[in-house]
Each structure stands twice: as structure tokens, then as C-alpha cells.
C-alpha atoms as a PDB file:
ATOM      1  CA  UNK A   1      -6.142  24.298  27.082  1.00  0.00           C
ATOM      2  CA  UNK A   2      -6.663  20.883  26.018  1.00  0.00           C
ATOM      3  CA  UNK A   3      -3.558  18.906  23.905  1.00  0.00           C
ATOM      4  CA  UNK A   4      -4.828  16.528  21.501  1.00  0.00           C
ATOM      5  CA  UNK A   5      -2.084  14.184  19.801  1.00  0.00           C
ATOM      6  CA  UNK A   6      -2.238  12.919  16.457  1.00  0.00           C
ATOM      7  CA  UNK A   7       1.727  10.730  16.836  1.00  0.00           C
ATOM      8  CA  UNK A   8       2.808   9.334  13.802  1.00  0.00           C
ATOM      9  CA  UNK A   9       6.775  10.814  12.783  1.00  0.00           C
ATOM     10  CA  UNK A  10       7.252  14.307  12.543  1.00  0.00           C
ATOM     11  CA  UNK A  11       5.442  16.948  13.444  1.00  0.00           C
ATOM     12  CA  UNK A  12       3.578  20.395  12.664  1.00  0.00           C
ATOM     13  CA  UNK A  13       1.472  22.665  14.968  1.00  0.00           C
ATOM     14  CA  UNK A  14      -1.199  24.779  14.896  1.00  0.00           C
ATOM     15  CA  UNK A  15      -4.550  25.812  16.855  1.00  0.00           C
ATOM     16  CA  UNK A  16      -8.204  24.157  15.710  1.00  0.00           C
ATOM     17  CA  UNK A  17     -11.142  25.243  18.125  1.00  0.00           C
ATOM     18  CA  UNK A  18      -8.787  27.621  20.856  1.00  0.00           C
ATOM     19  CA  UNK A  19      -7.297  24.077  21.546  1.00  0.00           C
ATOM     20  CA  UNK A  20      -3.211  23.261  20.499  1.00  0.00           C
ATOM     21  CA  UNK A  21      -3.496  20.476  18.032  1.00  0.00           C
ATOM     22  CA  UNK A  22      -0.110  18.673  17.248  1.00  0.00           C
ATOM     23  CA  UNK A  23       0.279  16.794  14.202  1.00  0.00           C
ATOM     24  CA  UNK A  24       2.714  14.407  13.487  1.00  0.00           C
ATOM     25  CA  UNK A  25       3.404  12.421  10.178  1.00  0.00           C
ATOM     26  CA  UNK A  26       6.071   9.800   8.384  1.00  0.00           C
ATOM     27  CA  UNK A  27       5.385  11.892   5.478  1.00  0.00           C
ATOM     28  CA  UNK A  28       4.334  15.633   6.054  1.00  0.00           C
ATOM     29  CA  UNK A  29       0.607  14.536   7.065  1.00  0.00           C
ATOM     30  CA  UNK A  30       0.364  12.397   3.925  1.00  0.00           C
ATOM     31  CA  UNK A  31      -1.992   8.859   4.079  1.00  0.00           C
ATOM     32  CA  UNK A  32      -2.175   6.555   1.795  1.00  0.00           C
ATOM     33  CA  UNK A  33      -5.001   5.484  -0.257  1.00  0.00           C
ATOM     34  CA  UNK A  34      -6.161   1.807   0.072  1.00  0.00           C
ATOM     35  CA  UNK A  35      -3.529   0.741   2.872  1.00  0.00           C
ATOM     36  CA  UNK A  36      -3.847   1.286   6.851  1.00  0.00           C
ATOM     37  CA  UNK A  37      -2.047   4.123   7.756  1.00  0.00           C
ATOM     38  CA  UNK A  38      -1.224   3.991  11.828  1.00  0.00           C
ATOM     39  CA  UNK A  39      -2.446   6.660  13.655  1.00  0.00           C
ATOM     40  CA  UNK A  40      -1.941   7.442  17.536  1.00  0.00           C
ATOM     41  CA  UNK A  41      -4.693   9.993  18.945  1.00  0.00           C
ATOM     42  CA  UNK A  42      -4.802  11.157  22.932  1.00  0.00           C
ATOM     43  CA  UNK A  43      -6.321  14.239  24.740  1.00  0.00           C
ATOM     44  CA  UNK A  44      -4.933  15.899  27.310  1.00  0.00           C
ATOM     45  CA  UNK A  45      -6.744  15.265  30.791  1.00  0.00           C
ATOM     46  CA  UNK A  46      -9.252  12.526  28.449  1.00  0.00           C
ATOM     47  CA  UNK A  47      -9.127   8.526  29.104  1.00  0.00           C
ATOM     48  CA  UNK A  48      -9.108   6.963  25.542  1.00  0.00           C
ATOM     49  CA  UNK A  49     -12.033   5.192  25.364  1.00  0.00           C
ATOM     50  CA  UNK A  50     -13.946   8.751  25.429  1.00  0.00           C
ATOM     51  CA  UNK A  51     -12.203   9.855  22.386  1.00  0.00           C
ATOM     52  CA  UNK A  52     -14.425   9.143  19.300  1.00  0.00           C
ATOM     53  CA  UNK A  53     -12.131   9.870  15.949  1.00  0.00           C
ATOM     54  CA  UNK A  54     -13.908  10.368  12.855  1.00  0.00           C
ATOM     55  CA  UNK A  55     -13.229  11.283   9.219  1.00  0.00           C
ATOM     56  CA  UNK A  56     -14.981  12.246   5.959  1.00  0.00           C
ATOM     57  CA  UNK A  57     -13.093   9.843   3.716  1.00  0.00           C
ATOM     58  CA  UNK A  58     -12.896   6.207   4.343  1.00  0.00           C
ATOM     59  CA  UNK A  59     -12.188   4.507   7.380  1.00  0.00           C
ATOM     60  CA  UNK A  60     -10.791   4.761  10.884  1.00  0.00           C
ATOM     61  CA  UNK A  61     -10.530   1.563  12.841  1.00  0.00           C
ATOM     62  CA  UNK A  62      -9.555   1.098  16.364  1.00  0.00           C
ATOM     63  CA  UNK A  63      -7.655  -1.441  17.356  1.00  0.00           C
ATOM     64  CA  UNK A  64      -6.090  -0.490  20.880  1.00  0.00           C
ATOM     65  CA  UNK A  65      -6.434   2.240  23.250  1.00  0.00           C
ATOM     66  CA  UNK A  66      -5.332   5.266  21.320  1.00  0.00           C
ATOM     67  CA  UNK A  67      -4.101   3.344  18.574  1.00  0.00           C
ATOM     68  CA  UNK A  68      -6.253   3.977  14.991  1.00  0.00           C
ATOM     69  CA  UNK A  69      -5.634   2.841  11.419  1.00  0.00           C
ATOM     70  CA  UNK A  70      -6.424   5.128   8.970  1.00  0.00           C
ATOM     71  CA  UNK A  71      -7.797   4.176   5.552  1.00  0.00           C
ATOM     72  CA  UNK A  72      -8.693   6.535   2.808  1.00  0.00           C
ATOM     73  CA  UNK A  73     -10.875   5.889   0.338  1.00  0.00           C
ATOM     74  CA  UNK A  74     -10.064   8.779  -2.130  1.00  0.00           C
ATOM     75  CA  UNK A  75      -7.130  10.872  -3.052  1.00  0.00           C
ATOM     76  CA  UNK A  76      -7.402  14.866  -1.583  1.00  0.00           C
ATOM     77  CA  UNK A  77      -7.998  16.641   1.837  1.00  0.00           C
ATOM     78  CA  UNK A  78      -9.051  15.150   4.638  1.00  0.00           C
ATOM     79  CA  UNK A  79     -10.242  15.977   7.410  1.00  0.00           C
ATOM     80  CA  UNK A  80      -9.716  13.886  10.651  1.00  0.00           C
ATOM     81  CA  UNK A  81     -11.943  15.011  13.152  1.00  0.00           C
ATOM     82  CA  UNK A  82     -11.760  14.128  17.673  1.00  0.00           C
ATOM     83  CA  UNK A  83     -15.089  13.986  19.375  1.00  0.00           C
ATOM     84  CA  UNK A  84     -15.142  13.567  23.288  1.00  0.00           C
ATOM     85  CA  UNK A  85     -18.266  11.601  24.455  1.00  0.00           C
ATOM     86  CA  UNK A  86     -19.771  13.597  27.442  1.00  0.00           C
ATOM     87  CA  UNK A  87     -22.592  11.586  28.925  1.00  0.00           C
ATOM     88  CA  UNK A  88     -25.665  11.184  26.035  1.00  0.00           C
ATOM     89  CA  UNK A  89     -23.724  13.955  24.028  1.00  0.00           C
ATOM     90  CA  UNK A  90     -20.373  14.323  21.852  1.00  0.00           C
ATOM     91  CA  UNK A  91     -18.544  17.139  21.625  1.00  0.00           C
ATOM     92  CA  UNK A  92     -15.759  17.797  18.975  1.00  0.00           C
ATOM     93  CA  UNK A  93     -12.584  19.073  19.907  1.00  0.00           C
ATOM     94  CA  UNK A  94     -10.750  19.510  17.246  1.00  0.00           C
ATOM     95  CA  UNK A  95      -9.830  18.183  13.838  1.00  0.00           C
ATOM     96  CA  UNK A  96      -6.474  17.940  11.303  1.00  0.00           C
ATOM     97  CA  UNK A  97      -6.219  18.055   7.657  1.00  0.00           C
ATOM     98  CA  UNK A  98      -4.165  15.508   5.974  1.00  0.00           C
ATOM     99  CA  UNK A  99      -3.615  14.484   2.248  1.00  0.00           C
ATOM    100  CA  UNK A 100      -4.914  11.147   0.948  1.00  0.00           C
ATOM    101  CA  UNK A 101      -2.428  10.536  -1.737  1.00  0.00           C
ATOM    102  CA  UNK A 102      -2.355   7.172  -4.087  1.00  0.00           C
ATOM    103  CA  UNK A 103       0.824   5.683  -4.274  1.00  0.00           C
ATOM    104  CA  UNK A 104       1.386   3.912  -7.005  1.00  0.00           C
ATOM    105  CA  UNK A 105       5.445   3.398  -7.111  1.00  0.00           C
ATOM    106  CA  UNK A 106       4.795  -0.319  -6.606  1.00  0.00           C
ATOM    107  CA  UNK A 107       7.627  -2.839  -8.156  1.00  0.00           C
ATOM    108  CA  UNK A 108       7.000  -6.450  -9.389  1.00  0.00           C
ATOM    109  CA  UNK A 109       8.262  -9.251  -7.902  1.00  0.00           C
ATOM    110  CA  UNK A 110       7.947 -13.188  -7.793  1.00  0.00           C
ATOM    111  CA  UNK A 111       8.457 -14.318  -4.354  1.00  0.00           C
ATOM    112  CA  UNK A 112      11.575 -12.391  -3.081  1.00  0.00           C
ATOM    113  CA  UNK A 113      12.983 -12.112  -6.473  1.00  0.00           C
ATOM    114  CA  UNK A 114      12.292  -8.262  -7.678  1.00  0.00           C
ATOM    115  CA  UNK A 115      13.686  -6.392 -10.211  1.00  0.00           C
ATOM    116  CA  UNK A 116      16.519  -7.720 -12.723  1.00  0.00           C
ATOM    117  CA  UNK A 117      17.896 -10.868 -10.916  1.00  0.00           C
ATOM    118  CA  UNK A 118      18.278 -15.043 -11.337  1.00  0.00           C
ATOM    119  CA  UNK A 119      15.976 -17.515 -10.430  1.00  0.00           C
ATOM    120  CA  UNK A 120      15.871 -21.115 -10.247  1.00  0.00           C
ATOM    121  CA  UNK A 121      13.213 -22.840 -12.523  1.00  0.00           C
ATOM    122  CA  UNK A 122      12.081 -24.730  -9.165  1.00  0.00           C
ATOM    123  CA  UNK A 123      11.342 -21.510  -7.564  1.00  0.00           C
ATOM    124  CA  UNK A 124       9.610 -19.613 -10.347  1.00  0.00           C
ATOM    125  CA  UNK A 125       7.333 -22.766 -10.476  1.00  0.00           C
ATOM    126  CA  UNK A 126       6.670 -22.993  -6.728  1.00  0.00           C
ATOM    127  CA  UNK A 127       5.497 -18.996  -6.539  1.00  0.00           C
ATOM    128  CA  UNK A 128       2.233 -19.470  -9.016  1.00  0.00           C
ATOM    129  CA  UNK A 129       2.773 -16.143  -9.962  1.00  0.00           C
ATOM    130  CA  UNK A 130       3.220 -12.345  -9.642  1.00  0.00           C
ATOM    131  CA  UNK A 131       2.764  -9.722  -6.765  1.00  0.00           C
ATOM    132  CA  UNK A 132       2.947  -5.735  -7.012  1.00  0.00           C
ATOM    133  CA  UNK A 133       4.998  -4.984  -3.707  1.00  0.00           C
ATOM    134  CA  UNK A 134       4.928  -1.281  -2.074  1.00  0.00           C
ATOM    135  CA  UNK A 135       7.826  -0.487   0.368  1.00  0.00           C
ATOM    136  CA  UNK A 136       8.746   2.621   1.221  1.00  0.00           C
ATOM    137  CA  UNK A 137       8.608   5.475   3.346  1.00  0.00           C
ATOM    138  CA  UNK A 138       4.837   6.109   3.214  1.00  0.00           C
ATOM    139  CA  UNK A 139       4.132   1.933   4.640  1.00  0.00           C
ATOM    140  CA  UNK A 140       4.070  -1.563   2.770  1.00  0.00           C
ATOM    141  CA  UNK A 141       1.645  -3.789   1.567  1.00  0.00           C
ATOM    142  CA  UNK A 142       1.105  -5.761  -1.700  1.00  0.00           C
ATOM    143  CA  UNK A 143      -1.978  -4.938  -4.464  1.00  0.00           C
ATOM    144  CA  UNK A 144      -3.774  -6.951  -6.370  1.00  0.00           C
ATOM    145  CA  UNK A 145      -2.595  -7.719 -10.193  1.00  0.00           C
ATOM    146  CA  UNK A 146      -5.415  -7.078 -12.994  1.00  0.00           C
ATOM    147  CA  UNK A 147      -2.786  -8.469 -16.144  1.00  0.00           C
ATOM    148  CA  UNK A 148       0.315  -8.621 -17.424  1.00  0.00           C
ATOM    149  CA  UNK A 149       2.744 -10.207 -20.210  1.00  0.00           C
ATOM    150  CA  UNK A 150       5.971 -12.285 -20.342  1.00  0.00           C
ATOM    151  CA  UNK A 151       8.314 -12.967 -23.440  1.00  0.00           C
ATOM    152  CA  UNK A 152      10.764 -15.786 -23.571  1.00  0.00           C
ATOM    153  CA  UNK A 153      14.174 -15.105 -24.885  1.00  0.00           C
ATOM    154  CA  UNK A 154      16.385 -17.767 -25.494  1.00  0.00           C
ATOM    155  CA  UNK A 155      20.119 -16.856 -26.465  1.00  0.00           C
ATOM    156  CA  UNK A 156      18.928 -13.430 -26.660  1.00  0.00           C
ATOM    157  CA  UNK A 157      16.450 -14.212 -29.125  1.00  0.00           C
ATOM    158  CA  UNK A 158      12.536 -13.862 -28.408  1.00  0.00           C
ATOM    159  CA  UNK A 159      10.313 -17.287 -29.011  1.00  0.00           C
ATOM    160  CA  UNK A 160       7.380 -17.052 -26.714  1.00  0.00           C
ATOM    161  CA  UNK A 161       5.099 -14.577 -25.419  1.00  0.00           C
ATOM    162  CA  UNK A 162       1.923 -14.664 -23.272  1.00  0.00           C
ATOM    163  CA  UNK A 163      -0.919 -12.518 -21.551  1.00  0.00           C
ATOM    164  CA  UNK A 164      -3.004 -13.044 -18.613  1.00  0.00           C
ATOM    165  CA  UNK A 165      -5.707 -11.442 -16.888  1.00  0.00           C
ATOM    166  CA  UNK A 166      -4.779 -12.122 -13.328  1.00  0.00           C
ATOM    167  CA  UNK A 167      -1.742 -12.496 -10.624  1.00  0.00           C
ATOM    168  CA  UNK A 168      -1.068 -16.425 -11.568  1.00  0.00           C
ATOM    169  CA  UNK A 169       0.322 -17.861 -14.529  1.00  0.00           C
ATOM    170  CA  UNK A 170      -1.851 -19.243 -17.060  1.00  0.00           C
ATOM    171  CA  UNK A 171      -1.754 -22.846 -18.082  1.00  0.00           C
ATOM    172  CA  UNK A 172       0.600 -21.811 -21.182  1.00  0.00           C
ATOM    173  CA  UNK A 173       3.080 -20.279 -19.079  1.00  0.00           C
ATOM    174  CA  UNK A 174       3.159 -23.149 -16.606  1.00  0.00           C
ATOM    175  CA  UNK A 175       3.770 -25.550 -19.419  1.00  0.00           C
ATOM    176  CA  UNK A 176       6.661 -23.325 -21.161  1.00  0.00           C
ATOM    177  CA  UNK A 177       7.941 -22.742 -17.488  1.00  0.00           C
ATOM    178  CA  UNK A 178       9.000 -26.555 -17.039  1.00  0.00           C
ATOM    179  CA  UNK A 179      10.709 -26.597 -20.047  1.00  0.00           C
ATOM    180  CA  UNK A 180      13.163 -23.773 -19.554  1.00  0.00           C
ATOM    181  CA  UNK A 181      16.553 -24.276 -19.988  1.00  0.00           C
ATOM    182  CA  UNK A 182      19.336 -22.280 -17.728  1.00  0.00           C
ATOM    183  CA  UNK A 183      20.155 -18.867 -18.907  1.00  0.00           C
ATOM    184  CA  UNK A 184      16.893 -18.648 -21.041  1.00  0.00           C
ATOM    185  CA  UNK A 185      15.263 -15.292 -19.405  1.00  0.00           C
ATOM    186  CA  UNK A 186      11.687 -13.954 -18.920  1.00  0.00           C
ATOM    187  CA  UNK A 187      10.412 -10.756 -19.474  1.00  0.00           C
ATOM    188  CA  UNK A 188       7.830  -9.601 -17.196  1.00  0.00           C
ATOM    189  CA  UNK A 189       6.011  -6.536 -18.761  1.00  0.00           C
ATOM    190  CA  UNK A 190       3.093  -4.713 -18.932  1.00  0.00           C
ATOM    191  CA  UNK A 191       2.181  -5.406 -15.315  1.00  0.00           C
ATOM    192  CA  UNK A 192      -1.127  -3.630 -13.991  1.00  0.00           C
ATOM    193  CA  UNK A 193      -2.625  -3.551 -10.672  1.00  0.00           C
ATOM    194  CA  UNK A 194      -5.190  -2.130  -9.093  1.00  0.00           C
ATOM    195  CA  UNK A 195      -5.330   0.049  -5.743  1.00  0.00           C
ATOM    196  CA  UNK A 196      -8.357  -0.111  -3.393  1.00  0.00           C
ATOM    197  CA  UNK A 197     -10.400  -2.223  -6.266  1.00  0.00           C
ATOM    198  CA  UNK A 198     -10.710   1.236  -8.290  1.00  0.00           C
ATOM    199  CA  UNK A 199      -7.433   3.114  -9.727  1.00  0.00           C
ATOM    200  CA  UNK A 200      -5.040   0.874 -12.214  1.00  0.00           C
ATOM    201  CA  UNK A 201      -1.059   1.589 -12.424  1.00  0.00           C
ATOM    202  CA  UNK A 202       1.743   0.347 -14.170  1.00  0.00           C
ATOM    203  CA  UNK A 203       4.650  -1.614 -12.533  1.00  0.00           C
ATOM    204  CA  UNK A 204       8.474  -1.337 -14.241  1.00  0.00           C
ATOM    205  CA  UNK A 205       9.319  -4.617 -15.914  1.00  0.00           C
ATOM    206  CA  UNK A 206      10.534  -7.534 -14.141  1.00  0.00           C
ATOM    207  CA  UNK A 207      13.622  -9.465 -15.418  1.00  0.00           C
ATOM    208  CA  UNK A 208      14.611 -12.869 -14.692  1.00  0.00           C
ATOM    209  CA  UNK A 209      17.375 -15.143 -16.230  1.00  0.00           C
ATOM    210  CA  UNK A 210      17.135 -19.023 -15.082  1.00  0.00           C
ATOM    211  CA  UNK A 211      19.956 -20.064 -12.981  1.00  0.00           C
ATOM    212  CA  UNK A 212      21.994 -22.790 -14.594  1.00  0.00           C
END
């Protein structure tokens, strides 16, 4: 009986083709649309560079001996399929089902300032403009920002507000940027990005008060 290794975290077992497949996952068998998800495969009694690993949504790259990154295209099943190249011929060995899931609890930030925190005017300048960050459990990686909108207040009381259509700040913000004053704060808001160029989230609002 042949052992075929999928290594990633934890693990599950179970039997595809008479063969012991054992599955092992950061997240219960759970990749992530969009992002490279690391993925370990080996065969029992099989050099790696026989194995051919294949799946039926997105993309599996190689980029050592036994060493894979895995990234999905779509949310749902997948299947991730081992071949073994025999001479002229391939023969599949077995194959694992994971779930391509879309995570989308990315949180704004401008340069390592995230969430409600102070800022000098220097450094807000210097950064050009907002990222979507993911960190977590299931990996980390930043996505690309379709729009969002920032309001002024000064003394608590609202006096600006702008939109933009991309990660950087528009000529308008740049302008009002320079001329903040300490303890004026900007309200981030409204912040969309996009994962693998096709499904658009939300972020929570980011909240900065200038340092003084």
C-alpha cells in the first residue's frame, strides 16, 4: 500500500483508490482563493520529480521537490489529484478534496498603522496611500483596493470629505494632507477591494488622529 502525503497542519485520513491518503491542513483542508496556499505532497516508495499534482480549479505550482503552492481560482470543492509518471504513461494514485473558500476578513491599514491609532502627518504623506492586509490563520497577503472615502474632522467637527477610485490618494487629499494640524483625524471608510481581480469586499473603517 502506497502512502501519499498531502503536509500542511493537521490532519484527517481516509482511503482514495485502495491507497491510505493522509491529509493535513492549517485549517480543516480549507485553501484560500486568490493567495498561494503551501502544499507538501510525497509518495511512499516514489522520488518527487515522478509525482505530477494536478487540480480542477486554478493553479498548482512547483517550486521545490515536494513543495507545491496551491491557488484556487473559485470558491467550492476541489479536488487535488497525484499522478505518478511511469515511462510514456501517468497513472493517478489518488486524489483529496479540499474547500476553496474566499476570505475576505481583510483590515485597512496605511503602512503599519491599522485600525484606530496616531500617525504623524510625515508618515501618512510618505505611504501614498491605502492597503487591504489579510493575516490570519488561513496565510497573509495584501489585495488590491478598487475605492474608498476619507472625512476630515477637526475638533470633532467634519469639514472635508473625498472619494477615490484606487489604493493612492488623489491630488485633493494630498493637498488637504499637508495642511493638517495635530489632533485633526481622518476617517477612512468605505474601503473596497478586490480578491483574485473578480469578487469585491468591504474593509472596517480605518481611524487615524495626527500626532501633535
Amino acid at each position: 500500500m502506497k502512502l501519499i502525503l498531502f503536509i500542511f497542519i493537521f490532519s484527517t485520513y481516509f482511503s482514495a483508490n485502495c491507497q491510505q491518503v493522509v491529509v493535513c491542513n492549517k485549517a480543516n483542508n480549507i485553501a484560500i482563493v486568490g493567495s498561494d496556499n503551501q502544499m507538501t505532497c510525497m509518495v511512499e516508495n516514489y522520488p518527487c520529480s515522478s509525482l505530477i499534482v494536478q487540480t480542477n480549479n486554478g493553479t498548482i505550482t512547483k517550486v521545490d521537490p515536494c513543495k507545491y503552492l496551491f491557488r484556487p481560482k473559485e470558491p467550492g470543492l476541489t479536488t487535488i489529484a497525484i499522478h505518478i509518471k511511469q515511462g510514456r504513461k501517468y497513472k493517478k494514485i489518488g486524489a483529496s478534496l479540499y474547500r476553496a473558500k474566499i476570505y475576505h476578513e481583510a483590515f485597512p491599514c496605511i503602512g503599519s498603522h491599522c485600525g484606530n491609532d496616531t500617525i504623524a502627518k510625515e508618515n501618512l504623506l510618505a505611504q501614498g496611500g491605502i492597503r487591504a492586509v489579510m493575516a490570519g490563520e488561513y496565510g497573509c497577503g495584501n489585495y488590491r483596493i478598487v475605492s474608498y472615502a476619507v472625512a476630515l474632522f477637526r475638533k470633532g467637527v467634519p469639514i472635508c470629505h473625498f472619494e477615490t477610485t484606487n489604493a493612492e490618494y488623489s491630488p485633493a487629499m494630498k493637498e488637504t494632507f499637508q495642511k493638517l494640524e495635530p489632533l485633526d483625524q481622518l476617517l477612512f471608510y468605505n474601503i473596497t477591494y478586490k480578491v483574485d481581480n473578480e469578487y469585491q469586499y468591504q474593509t472596517v473603517p480605518l481611524y487615524l488622529t495626527i500626532k501633535e
